[in-house]
PDB file of N, CA and C in Angstrom:
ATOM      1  N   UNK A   1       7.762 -36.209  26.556  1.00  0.00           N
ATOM      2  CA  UNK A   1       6.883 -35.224  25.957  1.00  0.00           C
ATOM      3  C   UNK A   1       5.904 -34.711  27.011  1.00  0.00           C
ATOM      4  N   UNK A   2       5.694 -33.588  27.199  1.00  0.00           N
ATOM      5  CA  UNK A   2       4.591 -32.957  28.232  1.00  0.00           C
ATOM      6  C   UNK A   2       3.396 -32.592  27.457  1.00  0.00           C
ATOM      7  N   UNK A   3       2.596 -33.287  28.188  1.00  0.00           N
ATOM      8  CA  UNK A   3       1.083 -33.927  27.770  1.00  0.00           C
ATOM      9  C   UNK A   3      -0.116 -32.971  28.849  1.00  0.00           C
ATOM     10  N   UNK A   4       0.717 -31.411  29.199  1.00  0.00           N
ATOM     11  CA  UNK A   4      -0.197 -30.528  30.111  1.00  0.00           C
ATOM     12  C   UNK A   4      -0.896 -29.829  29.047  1.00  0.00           C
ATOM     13  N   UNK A   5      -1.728 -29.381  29.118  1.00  0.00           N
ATOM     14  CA  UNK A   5      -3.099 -28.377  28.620  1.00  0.00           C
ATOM     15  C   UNK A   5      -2.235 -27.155  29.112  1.00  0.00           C
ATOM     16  N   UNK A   6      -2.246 -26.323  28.351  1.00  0.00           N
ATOM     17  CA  UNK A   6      -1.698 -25.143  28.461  1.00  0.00           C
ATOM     18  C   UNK A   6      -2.773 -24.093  28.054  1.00  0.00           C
ATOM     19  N   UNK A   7      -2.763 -22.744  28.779  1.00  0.00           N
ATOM     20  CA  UNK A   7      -3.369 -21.890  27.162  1.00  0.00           C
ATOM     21  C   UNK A   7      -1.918 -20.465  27.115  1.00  0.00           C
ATOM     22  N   UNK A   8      -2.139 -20.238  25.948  1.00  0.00           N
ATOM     23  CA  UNK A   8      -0.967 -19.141  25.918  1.00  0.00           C
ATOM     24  C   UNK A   8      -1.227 -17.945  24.918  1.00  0.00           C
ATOM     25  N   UNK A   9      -0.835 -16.622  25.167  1.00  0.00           N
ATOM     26  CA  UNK A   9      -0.885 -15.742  24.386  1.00  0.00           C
ATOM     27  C   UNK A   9       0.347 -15.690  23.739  1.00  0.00           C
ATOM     28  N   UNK A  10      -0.105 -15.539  21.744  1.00  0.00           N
ATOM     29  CA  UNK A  10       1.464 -15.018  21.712  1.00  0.00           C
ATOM     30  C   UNK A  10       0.903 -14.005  20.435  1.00  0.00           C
ATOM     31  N   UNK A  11       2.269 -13.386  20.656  1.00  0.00           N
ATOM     32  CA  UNK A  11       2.218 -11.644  20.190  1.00  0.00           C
ATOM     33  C   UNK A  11       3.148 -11.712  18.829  1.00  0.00           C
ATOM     34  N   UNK A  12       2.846 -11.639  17.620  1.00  0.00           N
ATOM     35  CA  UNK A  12       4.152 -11.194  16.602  1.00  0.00           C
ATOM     36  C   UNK A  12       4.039  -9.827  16.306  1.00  0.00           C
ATOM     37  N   UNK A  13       5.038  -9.840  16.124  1.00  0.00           N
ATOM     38  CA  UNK A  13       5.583  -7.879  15.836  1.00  0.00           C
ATOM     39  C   UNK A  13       6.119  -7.669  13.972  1.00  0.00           C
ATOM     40  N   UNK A  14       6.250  -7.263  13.590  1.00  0.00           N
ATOM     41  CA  UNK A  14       6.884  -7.149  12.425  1.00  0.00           C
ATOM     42  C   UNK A  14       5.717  -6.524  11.111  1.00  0.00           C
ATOM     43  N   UNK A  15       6.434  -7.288   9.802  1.00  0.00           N
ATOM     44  CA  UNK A  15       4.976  -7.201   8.428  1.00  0.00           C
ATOM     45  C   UNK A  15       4.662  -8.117   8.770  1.00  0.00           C
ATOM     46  N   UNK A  16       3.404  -8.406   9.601  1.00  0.00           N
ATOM     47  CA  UNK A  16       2.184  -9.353   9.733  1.00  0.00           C
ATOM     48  C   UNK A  16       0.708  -9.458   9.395  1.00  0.00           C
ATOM     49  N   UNK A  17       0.597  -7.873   9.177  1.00  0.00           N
ATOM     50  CA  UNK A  17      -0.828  -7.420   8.641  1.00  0.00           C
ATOM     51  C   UNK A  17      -0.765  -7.555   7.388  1.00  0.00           C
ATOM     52  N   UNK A  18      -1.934  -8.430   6.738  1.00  0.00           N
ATOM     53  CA  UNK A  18      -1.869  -7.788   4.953  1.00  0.00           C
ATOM     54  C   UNK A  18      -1.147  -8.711   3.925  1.00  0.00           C
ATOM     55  N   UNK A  19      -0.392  -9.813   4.754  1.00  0.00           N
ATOM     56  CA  UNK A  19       0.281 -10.865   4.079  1.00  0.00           C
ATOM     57  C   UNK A  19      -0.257 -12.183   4.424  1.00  0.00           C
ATOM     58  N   UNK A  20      -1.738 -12.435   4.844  1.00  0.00           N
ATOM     59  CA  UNK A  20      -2.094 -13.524   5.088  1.00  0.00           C
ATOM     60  C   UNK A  20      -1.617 -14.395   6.444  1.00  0.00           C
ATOM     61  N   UNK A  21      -1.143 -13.311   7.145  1.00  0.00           N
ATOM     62  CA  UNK A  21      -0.856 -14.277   8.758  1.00  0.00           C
ATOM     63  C   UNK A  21      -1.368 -15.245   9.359  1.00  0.00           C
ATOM     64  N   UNK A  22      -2.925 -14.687   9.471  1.00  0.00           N
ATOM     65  CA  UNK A  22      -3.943 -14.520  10.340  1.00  0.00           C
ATOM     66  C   UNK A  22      -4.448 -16.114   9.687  1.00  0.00           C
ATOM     67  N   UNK A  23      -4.513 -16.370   8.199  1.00  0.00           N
ATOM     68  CA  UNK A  23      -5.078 -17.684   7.668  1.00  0.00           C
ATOM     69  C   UNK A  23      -3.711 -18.480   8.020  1.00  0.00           C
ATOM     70  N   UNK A  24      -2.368 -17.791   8.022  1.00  0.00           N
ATOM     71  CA  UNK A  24      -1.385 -19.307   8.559  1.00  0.00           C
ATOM     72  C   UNK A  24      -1.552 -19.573   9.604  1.00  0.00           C
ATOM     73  N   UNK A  25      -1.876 -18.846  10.226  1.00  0.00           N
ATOM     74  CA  UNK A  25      -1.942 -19.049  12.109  1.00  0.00           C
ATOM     75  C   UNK A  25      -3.078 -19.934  11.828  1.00  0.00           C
ATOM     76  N   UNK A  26      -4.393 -19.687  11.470  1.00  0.00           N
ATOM     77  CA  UNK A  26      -5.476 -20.329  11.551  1.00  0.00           C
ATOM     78  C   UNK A  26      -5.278 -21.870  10.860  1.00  0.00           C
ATOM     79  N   UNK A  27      -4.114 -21.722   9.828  1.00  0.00           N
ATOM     80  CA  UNK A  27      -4.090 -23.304   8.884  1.00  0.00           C
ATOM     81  C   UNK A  27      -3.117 -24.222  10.075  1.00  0.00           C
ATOM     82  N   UNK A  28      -2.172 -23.878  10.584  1.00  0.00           N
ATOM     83  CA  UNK A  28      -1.524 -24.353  11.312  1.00  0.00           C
ATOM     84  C   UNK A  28      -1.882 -24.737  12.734  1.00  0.00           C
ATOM     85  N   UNK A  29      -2.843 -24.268  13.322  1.00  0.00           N
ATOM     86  CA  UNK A  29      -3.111 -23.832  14.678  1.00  0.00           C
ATOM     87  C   UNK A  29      -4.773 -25.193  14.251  1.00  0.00           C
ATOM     88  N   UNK A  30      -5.126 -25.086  13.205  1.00  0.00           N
ATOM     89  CA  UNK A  30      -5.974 -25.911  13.273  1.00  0.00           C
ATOM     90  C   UNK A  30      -5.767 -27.434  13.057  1.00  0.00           C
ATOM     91  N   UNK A  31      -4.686 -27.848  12.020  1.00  0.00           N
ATOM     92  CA  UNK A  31      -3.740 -29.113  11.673  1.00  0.00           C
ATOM     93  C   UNK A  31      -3.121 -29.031  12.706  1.00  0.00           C
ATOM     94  N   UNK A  32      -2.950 -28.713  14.074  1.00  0.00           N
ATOM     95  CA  UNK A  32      -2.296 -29.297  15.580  1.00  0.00           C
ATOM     96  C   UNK A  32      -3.230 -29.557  16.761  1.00  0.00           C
ATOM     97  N   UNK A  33      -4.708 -28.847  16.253  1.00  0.00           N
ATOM     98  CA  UNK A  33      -5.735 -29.735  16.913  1.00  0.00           C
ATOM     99  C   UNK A  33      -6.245 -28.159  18.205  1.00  0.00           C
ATOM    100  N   UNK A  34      -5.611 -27.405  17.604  1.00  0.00           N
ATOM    101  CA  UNK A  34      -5.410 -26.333  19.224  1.00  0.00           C
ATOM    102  C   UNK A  34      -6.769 -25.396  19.011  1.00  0.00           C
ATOM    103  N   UNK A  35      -6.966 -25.027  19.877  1.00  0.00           N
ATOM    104  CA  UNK A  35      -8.516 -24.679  19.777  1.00  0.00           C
ATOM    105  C   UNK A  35      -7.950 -22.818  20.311  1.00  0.00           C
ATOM    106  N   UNK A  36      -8.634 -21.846  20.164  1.00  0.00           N
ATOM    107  CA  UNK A  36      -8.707 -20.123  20.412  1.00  0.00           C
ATOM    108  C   UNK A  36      -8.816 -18.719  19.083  1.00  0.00           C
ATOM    109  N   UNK A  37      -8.152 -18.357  18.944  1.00  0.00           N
ATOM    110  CA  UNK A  37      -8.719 -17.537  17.988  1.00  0.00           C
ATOM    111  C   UNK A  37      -7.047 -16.748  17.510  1.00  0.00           C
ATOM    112  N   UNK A  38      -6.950 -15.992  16.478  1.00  0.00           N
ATOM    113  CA  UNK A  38      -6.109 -14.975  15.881  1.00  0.00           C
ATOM    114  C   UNK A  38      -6.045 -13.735  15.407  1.00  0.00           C
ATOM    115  N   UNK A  39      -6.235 -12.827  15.714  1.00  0.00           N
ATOM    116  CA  UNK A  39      -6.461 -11.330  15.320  1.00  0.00           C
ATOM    117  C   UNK A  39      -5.849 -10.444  14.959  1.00  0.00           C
ATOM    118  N   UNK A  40      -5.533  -9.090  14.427  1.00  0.00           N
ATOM    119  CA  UNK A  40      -5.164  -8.284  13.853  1.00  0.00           C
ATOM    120  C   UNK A  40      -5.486  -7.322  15.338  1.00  0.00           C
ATOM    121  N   UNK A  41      -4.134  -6.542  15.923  1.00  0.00           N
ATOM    122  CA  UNK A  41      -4.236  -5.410  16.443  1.00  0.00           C
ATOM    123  C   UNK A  41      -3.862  -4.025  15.955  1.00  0.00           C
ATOM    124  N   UNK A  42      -4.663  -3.685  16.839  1.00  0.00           N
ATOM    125  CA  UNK A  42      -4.615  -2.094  16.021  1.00  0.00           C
ATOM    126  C   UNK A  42      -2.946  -1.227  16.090  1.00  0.00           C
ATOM    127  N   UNK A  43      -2.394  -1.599  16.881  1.00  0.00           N
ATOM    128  CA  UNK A  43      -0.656  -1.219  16.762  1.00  0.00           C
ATOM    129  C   UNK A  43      -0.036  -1.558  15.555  1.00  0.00           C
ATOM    130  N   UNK A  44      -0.743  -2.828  14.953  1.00  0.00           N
ATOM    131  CA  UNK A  44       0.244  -3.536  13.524  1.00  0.00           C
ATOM    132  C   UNK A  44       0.724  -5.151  14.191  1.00  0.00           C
ATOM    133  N   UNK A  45       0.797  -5.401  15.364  1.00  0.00           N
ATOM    134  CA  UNK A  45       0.645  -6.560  15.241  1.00  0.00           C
ATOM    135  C   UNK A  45      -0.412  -7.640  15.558  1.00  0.00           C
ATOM    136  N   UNK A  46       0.063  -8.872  15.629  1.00  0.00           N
ATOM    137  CA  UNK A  46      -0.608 -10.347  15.586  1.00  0.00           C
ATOM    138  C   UNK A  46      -0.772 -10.955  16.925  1.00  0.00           C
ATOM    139  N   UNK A  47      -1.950 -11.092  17.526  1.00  0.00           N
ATOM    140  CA  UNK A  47      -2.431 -11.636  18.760  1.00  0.00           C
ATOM    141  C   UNK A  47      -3.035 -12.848  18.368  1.00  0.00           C
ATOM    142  N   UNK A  48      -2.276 -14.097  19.003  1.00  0.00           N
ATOM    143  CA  UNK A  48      -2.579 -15.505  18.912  1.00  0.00           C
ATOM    144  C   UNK A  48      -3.251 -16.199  19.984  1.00  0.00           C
ATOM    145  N   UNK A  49      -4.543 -16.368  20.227  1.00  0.00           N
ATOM    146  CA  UNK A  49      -4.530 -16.986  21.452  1.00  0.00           C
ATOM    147  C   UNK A  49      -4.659 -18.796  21.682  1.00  0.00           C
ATOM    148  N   UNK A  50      -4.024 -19.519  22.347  1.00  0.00           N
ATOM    149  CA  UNK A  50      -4.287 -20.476  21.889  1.00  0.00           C
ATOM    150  C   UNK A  50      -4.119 -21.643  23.207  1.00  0.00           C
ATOM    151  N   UNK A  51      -5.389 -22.610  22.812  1.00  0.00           N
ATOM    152  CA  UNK A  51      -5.292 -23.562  23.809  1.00  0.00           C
ATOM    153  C   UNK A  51      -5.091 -24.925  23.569  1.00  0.00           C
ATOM    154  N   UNK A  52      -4.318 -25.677  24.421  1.00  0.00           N
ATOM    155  CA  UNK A  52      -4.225 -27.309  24.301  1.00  0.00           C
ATOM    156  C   UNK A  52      -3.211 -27.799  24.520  1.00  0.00           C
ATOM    157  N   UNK A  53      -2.485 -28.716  23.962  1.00  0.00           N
ATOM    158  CA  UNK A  53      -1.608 -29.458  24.952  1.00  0.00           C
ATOM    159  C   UNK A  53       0.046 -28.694  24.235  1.00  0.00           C
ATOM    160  N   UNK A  54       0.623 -28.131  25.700  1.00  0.00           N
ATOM    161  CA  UNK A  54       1.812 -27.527  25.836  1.00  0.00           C
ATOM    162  C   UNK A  54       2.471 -28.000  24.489  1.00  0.00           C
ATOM    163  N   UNK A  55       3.048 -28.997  24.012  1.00  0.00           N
ATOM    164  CA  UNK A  55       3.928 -28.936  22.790  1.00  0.00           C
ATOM    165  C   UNK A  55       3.604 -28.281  21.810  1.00  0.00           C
ATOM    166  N   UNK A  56       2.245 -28.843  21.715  1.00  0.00           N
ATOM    167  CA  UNK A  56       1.770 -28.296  20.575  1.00  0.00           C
ATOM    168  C   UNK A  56       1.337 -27.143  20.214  1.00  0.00           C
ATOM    169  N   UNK A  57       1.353 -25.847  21.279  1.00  0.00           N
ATOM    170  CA  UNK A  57       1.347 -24.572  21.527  1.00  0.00           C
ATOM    171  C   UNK A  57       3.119 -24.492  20.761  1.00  0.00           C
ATOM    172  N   UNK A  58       3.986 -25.269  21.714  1.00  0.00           N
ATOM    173  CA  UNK A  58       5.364 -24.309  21.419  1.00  0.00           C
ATOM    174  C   UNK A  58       5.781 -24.717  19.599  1.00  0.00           C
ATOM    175  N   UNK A  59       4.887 -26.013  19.199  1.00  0.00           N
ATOM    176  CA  UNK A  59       5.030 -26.118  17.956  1.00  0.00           C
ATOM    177  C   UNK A  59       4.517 -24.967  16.736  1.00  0.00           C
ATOM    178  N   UNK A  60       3.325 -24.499  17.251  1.00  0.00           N
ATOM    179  CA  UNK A  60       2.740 -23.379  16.824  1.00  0.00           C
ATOM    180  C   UNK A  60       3.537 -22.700  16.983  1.00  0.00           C
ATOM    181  N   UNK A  61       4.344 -22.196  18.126  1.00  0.00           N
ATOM    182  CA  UNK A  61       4.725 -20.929  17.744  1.00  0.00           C
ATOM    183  C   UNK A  61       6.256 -20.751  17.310  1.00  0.00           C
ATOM    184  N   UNK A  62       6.254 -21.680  17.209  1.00  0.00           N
ATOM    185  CA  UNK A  62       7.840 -21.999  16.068  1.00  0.00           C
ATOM    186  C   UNK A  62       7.296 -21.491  14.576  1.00  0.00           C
ATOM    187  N   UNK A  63       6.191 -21.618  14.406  1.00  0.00           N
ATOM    188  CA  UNK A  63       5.669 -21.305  12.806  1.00  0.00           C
ATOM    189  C   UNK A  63       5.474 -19.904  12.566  1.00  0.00           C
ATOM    190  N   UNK A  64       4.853 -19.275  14.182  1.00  0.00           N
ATOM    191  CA  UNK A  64       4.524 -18.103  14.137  1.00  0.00           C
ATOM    192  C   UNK A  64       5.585 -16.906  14.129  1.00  0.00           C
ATOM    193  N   UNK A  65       7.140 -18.008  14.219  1.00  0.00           N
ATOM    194  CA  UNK A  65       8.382 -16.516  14.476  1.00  0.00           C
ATOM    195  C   UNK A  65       8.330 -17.024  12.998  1.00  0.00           C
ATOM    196  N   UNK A  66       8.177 -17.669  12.389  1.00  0.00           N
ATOM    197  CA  UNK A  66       8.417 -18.001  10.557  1.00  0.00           C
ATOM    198  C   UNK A  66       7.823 -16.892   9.988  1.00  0.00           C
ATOM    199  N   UNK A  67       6.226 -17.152   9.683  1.00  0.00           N
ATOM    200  CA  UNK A  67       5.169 -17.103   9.552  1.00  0.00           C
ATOM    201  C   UNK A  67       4.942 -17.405   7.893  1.00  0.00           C
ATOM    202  N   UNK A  68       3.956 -16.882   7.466  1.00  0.00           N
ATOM    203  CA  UNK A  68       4.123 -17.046   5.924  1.00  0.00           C
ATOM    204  C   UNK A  68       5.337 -16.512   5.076  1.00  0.00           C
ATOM    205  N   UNK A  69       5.392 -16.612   3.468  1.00  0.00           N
ATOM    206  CA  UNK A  69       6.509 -16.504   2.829  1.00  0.00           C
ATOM    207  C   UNK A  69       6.551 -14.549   2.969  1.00  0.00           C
ATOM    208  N   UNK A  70       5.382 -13.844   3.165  1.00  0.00           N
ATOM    209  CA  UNK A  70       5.347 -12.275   2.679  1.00  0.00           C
ATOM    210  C   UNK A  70       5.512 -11.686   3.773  1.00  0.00           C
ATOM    211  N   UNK A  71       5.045 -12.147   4.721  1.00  0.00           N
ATOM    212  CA  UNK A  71       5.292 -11.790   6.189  1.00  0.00           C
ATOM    213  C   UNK A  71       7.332 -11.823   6.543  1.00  0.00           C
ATOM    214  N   UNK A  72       7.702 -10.766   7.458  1.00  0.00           N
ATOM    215  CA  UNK A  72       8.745 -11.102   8.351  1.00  0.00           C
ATOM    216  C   UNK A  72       8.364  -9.873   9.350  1.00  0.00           C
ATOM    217  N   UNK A  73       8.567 -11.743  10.187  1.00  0.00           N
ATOM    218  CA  UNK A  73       8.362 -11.271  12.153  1.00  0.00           C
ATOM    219  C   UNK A  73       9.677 -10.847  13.129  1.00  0.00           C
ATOM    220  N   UNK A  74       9.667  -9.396  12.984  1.00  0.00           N
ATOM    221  CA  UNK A  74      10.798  -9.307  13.766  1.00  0.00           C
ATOM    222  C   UNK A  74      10.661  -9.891  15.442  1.00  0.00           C
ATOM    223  N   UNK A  75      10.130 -10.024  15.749  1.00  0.00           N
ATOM    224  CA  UNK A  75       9.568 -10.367  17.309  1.00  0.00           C
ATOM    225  C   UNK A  75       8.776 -11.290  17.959  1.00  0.00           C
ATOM    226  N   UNK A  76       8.331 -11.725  18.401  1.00  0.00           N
ATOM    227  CA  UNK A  76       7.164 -12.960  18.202  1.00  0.00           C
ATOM    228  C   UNK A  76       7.703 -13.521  20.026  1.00  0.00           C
ATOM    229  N   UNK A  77       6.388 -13.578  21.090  1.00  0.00           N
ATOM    230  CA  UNK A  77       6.347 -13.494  22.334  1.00  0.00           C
ATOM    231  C   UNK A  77       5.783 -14.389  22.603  1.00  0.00           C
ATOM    232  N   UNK A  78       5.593 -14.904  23.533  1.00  0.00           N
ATOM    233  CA  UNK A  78       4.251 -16.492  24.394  1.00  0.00           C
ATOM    234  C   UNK A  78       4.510 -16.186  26.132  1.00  0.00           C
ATOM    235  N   UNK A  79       2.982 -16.104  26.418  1.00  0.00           N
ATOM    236  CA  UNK A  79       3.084 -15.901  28.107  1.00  0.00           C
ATOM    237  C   UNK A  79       1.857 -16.979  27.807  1.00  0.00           C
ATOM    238  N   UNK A  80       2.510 -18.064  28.936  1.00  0.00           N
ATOM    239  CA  UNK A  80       1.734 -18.862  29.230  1.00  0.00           C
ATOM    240  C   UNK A  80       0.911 -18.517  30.154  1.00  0.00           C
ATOM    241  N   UNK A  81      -0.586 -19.409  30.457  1.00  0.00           N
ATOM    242  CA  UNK A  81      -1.586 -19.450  31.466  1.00  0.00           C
ATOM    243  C   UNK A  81      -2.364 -20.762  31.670  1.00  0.00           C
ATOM    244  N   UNK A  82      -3.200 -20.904  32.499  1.00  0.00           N
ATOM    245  CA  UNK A  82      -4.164 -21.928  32.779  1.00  0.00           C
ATOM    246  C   UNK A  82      -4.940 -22.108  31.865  1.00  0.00           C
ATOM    247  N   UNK A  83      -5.259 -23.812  31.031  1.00  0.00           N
ATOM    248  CA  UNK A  83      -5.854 -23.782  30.129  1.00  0.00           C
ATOM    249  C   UNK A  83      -7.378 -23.200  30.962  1.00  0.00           C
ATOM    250  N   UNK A  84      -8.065 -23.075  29.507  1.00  0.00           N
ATOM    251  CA  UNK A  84      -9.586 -22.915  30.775  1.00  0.00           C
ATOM    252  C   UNK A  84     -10.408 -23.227  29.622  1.00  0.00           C
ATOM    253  N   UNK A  85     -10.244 -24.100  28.842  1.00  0.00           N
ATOM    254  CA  UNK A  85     -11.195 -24.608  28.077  1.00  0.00           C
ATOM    255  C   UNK A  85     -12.364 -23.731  27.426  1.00  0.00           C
ATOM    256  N   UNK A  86     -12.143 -22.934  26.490  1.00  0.00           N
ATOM    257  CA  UNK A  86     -12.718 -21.174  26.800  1.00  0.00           C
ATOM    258  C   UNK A  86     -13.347 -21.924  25.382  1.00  0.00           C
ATOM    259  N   UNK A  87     -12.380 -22.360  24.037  1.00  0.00           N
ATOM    260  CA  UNK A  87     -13.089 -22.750  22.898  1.00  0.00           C
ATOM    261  C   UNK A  87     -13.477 -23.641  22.415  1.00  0.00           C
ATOM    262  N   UNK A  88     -14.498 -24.014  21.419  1.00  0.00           N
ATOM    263  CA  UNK A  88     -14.580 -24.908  20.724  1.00  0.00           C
ATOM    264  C   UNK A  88     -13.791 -25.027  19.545  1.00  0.00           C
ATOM    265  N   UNK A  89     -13.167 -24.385  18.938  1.00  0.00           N
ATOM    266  CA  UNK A  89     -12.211 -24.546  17.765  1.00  0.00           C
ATOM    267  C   UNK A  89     -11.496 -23.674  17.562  1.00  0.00           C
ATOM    268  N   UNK A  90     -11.191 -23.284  16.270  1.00  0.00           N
ATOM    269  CA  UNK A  90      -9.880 -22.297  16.424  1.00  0.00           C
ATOM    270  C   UNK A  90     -10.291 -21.230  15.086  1.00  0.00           C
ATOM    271  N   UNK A  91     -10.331 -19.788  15.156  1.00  0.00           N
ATOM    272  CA  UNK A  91     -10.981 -19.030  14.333  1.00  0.00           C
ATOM    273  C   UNK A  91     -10.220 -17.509  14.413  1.00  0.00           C
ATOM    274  N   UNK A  92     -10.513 -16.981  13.302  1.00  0.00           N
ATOM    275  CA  UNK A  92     -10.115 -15.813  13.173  1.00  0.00           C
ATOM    276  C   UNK A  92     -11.129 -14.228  13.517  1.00  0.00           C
ATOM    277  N   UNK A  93     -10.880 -13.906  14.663  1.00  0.00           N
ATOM    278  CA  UNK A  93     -11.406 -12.252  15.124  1.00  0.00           C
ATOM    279  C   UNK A  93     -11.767 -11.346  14.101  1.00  0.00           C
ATOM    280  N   UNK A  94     -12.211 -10.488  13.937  1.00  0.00           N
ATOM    281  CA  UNK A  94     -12.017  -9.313  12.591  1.00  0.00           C
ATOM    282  C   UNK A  94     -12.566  -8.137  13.605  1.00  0.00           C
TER     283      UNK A  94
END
């Protein structure tokens, strides 16, 4: 198991606005301990940012090509980076 600190952006594309994404990302992303934030972009999709230990990023974002039951993500991206210890917890943008 790789036990590196990661931080990573990831991007979903699809119906993500308006079906409660933003609270699964936040319910999930917080029950894995990962600390950054989740937002609504103005194109229509879902910007995830998220920090902490590498699995548990790629576990997140196994949920995030899911996402909730009203949502479908045609697309869903992760570019990793250097953690940098940026948050204290994990929250939603508006």
């Amino acid at each position: 198991m790789d036990t590196t600190k990661k931080r990573a952006e990831i991007t979903a594309e699809g119906l993500v606005q308006g079906v409660g994404f933003r609270y699964f990302v936040l319910k999930r992303a917080s029950e894995l301990g990962l600390t950054g934030y989740t937002e609504n972009l103005f194109n229509g999709n879902v910007l995830t940012v998220a920090e902490g230990e590498k699995y548990l990023i790629e576990e997140l974002f196994i949920m995030i090509k899911t996402g909730p039951s009203y949502a479908h993500v045609s697309k869903a991206s992760i570019s990793w980076s250097e953690f940098k210890n940026e948050f204290e917890n994990f929250g939603i943008k508006y």
